[in-house]
C-alpha atoms as a PDB file:
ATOM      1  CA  UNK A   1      64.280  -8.078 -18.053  1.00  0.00           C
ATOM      2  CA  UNK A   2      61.845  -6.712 -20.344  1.00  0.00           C
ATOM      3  CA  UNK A   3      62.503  -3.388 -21.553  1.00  0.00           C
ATOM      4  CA  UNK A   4      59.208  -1.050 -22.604  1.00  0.00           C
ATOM      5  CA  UNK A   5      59.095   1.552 -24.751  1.00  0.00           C
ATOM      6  CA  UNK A   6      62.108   3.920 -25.570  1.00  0.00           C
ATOM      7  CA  UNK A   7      63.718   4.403 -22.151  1.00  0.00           C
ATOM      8  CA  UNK A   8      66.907   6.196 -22.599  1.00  0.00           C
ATOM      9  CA  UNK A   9      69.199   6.709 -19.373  1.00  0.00           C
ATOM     10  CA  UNK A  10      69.304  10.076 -18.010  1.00  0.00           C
ATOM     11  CA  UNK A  11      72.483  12.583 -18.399  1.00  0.00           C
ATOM     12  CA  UNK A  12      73.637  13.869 -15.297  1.00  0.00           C
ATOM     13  CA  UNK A  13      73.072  17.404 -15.624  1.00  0.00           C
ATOM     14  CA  UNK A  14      76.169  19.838 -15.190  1.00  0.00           C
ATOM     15  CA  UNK A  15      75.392  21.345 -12.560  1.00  0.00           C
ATOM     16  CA  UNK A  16      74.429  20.999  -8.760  1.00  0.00           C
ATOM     17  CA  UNK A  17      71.192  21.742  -7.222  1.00  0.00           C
ATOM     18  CA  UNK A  18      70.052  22.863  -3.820  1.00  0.00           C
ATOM     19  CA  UNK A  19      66.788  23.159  -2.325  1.00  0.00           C
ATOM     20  CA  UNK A  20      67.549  26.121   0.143  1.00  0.00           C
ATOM     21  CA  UNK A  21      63.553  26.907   1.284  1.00  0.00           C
ATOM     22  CA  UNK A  22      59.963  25.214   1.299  1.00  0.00           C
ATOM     23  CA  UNK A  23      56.878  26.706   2.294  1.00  0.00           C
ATOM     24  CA  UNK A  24      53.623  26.267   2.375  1.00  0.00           C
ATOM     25  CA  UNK A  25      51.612  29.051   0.567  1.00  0.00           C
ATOM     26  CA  UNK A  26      48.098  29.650   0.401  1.00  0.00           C
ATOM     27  CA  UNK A  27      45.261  31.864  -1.334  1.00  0.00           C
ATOM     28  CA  UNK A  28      41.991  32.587  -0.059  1.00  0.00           C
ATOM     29  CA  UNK A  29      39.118  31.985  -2.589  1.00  0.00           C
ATOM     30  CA  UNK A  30      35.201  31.448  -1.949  1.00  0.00           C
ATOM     31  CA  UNK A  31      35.207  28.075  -0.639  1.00  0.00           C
ATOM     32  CA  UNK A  32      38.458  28.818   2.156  1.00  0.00           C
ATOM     33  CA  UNK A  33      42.126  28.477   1.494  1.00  0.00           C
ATOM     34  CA  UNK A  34      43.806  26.623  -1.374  1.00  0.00           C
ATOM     35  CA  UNK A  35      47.452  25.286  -0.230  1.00  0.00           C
ATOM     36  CA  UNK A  36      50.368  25.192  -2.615  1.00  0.00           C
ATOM     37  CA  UNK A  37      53.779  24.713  -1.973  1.00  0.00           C
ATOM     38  CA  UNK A  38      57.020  27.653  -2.921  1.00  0.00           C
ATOM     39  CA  UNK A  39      60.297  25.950  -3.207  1.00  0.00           C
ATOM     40  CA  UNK A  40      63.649  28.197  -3.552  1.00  0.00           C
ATOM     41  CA  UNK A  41      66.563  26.352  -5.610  1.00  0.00           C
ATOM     42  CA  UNK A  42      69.905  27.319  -6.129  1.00  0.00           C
ATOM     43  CA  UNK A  43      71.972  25.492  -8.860  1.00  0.00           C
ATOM     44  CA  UNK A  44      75.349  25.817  -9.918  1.00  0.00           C
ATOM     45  CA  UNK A  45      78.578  24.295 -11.701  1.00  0.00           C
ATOM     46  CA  UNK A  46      80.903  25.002  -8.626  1.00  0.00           C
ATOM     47  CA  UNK A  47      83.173  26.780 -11.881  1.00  0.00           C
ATOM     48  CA  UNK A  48      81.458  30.212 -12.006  1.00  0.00           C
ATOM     49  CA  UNK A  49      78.178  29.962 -12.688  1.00  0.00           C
ATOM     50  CA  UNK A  50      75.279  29.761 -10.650  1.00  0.00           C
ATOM     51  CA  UNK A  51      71.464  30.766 -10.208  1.00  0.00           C
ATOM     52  CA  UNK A  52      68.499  30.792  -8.466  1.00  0.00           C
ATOM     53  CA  UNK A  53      64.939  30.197  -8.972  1.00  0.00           C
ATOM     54  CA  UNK A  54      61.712  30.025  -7.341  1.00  0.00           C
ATOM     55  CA  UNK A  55      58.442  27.525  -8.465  1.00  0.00           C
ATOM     56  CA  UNK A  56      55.055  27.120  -6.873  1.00  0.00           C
ATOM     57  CA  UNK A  57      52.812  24.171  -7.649  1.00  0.00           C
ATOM     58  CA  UNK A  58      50.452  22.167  -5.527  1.00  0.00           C
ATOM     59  CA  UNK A  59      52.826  19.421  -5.224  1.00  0.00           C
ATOM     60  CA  UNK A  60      56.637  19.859  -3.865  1.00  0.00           C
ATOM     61  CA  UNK A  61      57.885  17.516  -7.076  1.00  0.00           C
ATOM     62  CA  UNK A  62      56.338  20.222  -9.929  1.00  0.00           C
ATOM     63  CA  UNK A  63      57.667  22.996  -7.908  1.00  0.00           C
ATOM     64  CA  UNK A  64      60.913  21.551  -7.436  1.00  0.00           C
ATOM     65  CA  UNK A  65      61.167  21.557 -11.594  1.00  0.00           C
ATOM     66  CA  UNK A  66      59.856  24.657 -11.954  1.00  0.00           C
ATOM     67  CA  UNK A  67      62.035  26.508  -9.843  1.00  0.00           C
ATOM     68  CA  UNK A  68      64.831  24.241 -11.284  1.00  0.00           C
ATOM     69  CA  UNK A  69      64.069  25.600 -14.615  1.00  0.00           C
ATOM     70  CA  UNK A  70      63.552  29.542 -13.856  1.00  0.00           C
ATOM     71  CA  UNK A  71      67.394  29.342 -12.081  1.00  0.00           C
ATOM     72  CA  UNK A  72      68.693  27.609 -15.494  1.00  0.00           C
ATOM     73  CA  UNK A  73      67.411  31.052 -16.680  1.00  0.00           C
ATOM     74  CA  UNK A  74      68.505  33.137 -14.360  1.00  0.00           C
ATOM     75  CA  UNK A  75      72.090  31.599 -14.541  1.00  0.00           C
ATOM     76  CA  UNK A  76      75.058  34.450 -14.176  1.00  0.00           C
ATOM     77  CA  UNK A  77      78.318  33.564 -14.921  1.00  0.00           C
ATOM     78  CA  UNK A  78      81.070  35.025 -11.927  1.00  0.00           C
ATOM     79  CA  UNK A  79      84.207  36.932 -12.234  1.00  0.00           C
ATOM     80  CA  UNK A  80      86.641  35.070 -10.098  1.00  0.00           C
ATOM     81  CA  UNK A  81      90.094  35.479  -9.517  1.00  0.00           C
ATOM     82  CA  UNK A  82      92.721  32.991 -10.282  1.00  0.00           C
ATOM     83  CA  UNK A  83      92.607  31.357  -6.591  1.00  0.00           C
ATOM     84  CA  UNK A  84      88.837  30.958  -7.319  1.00  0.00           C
ATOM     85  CA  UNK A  85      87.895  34.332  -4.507  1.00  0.00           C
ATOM     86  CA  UNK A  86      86.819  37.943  -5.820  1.00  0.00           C
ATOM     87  CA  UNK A  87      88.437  40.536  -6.499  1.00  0.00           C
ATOM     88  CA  UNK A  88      87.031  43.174  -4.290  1.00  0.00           C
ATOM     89  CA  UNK A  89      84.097  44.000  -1.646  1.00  0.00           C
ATOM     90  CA  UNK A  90      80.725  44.140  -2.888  1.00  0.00           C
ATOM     91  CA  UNK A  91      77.546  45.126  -1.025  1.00  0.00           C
ATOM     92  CA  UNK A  92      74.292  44.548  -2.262  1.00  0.00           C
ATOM     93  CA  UNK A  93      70.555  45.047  -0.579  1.00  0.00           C
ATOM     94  CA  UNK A  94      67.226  42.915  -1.789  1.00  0.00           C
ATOM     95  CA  UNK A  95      63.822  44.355  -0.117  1.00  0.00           C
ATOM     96  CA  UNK A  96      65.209  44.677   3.365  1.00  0.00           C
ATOM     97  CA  UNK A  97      68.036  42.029   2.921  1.00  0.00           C
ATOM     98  CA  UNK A  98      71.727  43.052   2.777  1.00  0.00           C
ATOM     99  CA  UNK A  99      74.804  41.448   2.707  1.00  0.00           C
ATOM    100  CA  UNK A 100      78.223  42.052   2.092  1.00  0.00           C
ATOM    101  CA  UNK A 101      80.933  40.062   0.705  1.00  0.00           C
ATOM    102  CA  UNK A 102      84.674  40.539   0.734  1.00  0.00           C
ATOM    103  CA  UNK A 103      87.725  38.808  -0.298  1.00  0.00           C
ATOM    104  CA  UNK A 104      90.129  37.029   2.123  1.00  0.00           C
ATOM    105  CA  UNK A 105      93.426  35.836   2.366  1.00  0.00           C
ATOM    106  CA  UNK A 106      93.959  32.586   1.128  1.00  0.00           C
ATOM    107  CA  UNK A 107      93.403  29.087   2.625  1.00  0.00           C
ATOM    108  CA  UNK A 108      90.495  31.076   4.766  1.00  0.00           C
ATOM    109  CA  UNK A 109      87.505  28.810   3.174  1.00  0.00           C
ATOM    110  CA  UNK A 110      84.107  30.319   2.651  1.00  0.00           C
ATOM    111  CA  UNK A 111      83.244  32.052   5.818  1.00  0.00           C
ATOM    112  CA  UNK A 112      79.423  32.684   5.071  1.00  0.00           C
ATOM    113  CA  UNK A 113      75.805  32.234   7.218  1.00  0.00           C
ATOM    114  CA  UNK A 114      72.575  31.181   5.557  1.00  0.00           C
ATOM    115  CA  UNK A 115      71.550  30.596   2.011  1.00  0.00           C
ATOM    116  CA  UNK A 116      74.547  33.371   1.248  1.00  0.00           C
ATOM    117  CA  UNK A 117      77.156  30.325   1.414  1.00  0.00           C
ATOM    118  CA  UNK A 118      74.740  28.424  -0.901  1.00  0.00           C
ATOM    119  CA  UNK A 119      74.834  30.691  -3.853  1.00  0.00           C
ATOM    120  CA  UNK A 120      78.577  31.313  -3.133  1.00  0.00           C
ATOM    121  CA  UNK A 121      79.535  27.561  -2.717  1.00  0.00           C
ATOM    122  CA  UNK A 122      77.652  26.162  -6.059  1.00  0.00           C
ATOM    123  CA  UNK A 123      78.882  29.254  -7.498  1.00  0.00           C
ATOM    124  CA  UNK A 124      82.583  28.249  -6.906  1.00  0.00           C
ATOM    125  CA  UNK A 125      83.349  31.235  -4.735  1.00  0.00           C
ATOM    126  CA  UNK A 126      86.472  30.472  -2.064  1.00  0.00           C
ATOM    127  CA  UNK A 127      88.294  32.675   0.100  1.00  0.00           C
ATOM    128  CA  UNK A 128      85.703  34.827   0.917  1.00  0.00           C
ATOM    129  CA  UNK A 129      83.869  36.166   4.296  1.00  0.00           C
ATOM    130  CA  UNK A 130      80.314  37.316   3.641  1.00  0.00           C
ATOM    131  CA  UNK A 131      77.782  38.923   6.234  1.00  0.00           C
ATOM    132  CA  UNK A 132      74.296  39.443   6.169  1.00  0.00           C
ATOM    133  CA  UNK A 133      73.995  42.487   7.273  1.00  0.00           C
ATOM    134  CA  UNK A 134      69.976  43.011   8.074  1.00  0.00           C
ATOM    135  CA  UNK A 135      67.752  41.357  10.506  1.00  0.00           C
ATOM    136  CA  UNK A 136      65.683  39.352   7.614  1.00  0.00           C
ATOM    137  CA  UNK A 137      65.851  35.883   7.534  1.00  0.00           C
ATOM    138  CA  UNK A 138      64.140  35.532   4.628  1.00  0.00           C
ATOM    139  CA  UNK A 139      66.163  32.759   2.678  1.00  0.00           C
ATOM    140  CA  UNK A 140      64.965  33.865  -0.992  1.00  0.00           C
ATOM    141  CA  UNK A 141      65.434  37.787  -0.258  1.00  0.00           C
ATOM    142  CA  UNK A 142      68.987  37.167   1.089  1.00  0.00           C
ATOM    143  CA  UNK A 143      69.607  34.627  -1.867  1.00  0.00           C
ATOM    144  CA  UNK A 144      68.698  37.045  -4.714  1.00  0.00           C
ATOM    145  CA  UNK A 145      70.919  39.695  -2.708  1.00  0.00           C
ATOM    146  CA  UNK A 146      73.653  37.583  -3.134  1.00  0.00           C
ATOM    147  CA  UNK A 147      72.577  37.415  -7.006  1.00  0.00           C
ATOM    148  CA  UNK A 148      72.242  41.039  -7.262  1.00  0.00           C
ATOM    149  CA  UNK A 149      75.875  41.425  -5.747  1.00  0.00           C
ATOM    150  CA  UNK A 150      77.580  39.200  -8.027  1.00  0.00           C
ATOM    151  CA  UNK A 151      75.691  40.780 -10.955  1.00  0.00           C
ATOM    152  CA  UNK A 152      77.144  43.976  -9.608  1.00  0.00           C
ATOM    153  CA  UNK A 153      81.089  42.638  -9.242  1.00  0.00           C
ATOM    154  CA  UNK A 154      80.376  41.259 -13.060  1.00  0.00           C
ATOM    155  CA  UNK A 155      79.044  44.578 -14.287  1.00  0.00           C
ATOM    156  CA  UNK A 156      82.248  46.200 -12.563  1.00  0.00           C
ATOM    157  CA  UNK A 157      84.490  44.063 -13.707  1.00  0.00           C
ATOM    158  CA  UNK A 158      84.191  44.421 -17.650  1.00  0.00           C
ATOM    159  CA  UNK A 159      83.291  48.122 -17.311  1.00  0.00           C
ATOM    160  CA  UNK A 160      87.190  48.297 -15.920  1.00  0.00           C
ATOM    161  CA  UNK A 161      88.081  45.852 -18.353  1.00  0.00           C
ATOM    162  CA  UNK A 162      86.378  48.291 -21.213  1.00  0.00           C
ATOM    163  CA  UNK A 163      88.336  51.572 -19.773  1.00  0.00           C
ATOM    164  CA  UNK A 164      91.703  49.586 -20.303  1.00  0.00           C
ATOM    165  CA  UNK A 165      90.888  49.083 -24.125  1.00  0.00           C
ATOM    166  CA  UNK A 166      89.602  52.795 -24.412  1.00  0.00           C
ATOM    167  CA  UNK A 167      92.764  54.048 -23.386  1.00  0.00           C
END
């Protein structure tokens, strides 16, 4: 086999990646409609961390990488408990999407609908039943809800973890 130019093997990258939503998108200019493709990833490390991001490019491929890049960006890193659950109830609402997530006993699994369980099983979230609470079924609005929530327990947790050293 002849080898050409400087091919080096790829890594395998860290983390897991989803694609939870494609759609076909378009914009109206002078001549009709020009079609492009939105593609909604989710990637994660199953040990904490986890994002999501959202590309658009005329082809699927270049929106796939896009929106694989802006979630590398948008990583957050989780506050888990020991047994890998969390360590209270959190609520959170994007546009008209809420959801709720709380902690269960454990053994229970991830008991979660939609592109909720996604985010919450490349995330490394167990134990935990989660609800989406509104009508939309818009996969990206109820992923970043999930986001926003586990933003929220992180925030939570170190400003509890703060008030302990104040003291």
């Amino acid at each position: 086999m002849i080898k050409r130019g400087n091919y080096r093997p790829r890594t395998p990258s860290e983390f897991e990646q989803k694609i939870i939503d494609i759609r076909r998108v378009a914009r109206v200019v002078a001549g009709g409609r020009r079609f492009s493709f939105r593609v909604v990833v989710v990637i994660g490390n199953k040990k904490g961390e986890v994002g999501v991001g959202m590309g658009k490019a005329v082809d699927t491929a270049l929106a796939i990488d896009k929106a694989v890049r802006v979630a590398k960006k948008n990583r957050i890193k989780i506050s888990l408990t020991k047994n890998n659950s969390i360590p209270h109830e959190i609520e959170a609402k994007f546009t008209q999407a809420r959801i709720t997530i709380r902690p269960a006993r454990q053994g229970r699994g991830l008991v979660a609908g939609s592109s909720l369980r996604t985010v919450l099983y490349l995330g490394g979230v167990n134990d935990v039943v989660a609800k989406v609470l509104s009508r939309s079924k818009n996969k990206l609005n109820i992923a970043m809800a999930t986001m926003k929530a586990l933003k929220e327990l992180k925030e939570a947790d170190y400003a509890t973890s703060s008030n302990k050293t104040k003291k």
